[in-house]
Protein backbone atom coordinates (compact mmCIF):
# COMPACT_ATOMS: atom_id res chain seq x y z
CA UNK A 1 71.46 63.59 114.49
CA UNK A 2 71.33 67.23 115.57
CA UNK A 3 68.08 69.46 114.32
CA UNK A 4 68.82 71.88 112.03
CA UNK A 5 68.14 74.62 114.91
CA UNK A 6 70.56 72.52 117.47
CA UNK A 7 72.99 73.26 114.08
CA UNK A 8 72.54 77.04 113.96
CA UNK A 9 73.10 77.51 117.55
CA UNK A 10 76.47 76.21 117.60
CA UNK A 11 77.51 77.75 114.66
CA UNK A 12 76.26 80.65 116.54
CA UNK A 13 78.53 80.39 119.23
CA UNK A 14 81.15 79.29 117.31
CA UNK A 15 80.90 83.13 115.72
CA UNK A 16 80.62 84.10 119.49
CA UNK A 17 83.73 82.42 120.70
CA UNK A 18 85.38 84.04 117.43
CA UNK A 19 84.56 87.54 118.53
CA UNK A 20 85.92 87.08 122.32
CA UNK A 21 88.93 85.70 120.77
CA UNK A 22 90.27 88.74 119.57
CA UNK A 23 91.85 87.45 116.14
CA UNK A 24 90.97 87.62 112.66
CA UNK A 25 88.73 85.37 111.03
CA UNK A 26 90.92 83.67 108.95
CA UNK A 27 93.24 83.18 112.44
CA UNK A 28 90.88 82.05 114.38
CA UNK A 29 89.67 79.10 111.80
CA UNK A 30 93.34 78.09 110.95
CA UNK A 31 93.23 77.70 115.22
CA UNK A 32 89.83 75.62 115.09
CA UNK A 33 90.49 74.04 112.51
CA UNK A 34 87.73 75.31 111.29
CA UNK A 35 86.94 75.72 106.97
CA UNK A 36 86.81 79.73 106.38
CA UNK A 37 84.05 79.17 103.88
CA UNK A 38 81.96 77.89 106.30
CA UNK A 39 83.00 80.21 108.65
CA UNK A 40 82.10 82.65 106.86
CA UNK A 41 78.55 81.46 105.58
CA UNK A 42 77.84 81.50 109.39
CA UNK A 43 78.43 84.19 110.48
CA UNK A 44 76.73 86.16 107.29
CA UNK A 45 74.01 84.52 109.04
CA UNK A 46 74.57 85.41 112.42
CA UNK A 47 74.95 89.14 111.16
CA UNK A 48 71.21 88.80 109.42
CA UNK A 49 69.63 87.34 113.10
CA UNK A 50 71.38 90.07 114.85
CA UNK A 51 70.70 93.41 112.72
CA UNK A 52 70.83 95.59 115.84
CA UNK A 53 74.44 95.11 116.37
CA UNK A 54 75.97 94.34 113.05
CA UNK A 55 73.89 95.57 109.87
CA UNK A 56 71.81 98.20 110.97
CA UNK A 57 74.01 100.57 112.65
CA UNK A 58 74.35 104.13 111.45
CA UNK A 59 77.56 104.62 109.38
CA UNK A 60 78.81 106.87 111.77
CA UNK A 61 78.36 104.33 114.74
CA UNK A 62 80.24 102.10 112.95
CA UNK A 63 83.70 103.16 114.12
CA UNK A 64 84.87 104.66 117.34
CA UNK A 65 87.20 108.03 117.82
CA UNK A 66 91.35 107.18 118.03
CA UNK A 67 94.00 109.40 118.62
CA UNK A 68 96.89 108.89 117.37
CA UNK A 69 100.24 110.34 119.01
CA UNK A 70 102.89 109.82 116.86
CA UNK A 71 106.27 111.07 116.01
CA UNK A 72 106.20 111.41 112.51
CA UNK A 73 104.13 114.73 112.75
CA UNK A 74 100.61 113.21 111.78
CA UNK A 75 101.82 110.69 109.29
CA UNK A 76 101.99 106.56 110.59
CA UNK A 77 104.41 103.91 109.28
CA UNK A 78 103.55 100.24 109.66
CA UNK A 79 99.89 100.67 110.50
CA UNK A 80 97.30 97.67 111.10
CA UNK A 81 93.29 98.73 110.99
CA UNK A 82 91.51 95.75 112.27
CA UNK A 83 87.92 96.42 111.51
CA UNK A 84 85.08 94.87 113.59
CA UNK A 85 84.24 92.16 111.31
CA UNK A 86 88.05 90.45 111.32
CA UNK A 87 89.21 92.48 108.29
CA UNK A 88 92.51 93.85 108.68
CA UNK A 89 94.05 97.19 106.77
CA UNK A 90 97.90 96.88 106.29
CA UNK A 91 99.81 99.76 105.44
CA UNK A 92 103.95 99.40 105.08
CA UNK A 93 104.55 102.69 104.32
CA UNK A 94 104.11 106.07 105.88
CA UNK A 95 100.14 107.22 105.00
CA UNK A 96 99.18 109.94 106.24
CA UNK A 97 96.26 110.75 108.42
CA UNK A 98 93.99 112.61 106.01
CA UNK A 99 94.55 109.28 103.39
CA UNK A 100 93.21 107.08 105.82
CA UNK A 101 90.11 109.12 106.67
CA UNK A 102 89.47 109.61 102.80
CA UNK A 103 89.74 105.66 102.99
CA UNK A 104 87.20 104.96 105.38
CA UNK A 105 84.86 107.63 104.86
């Protein structure tokens, strides 16, 4: 039977593994085969052992600089945010670029 430590660290690399994959959350555990709720309950604590890079960073910090060169004179169609933590922003319609920083702001 594995100590309850031995548990934490591979649910700690499981959250690892997530983040190199690249896909949401929800994607990746429908690939592992893997229950979202517990999932999820992991990596909540993974984010409190590891302050410095998820919960302590300085609002700011949290997002990096894109441009955006589109034809549509400033305003995007069909846009996807995918935010650090797996959560995804879907927008079907045209919004334009001063809605989306009011949104994330």
């Amino acid at each position: 039977m594995q100590s309850k430590e031995e548990i934490r660290k591979q649910k700690f690399l499981m959250i690892e593994a997530w983040q190199q994959s690249g896909l949401s959350q929800k994607a990746w555990c429908i690939q592992e085969s893997i229950a979202y709720h517990s999932f999820h309950y992991w990596y909540t604590k993974y984010c409190s052992a590891h302050p410095v890079t998820f919960g302590s960073l300085d609002k700011r910090q949290r997002f990096i600089s894109l441009k955006v060169q589109s034809p549509f004179n400033g305003i995007a169609a069909n846009l996807e945010l995918l935010l650090t933590d797996g959560r995804r922003l879907l927008f079907h319609s045209p919004v334009s670029s001063d809605y989306l920083k009011a949104i994330i702001s």
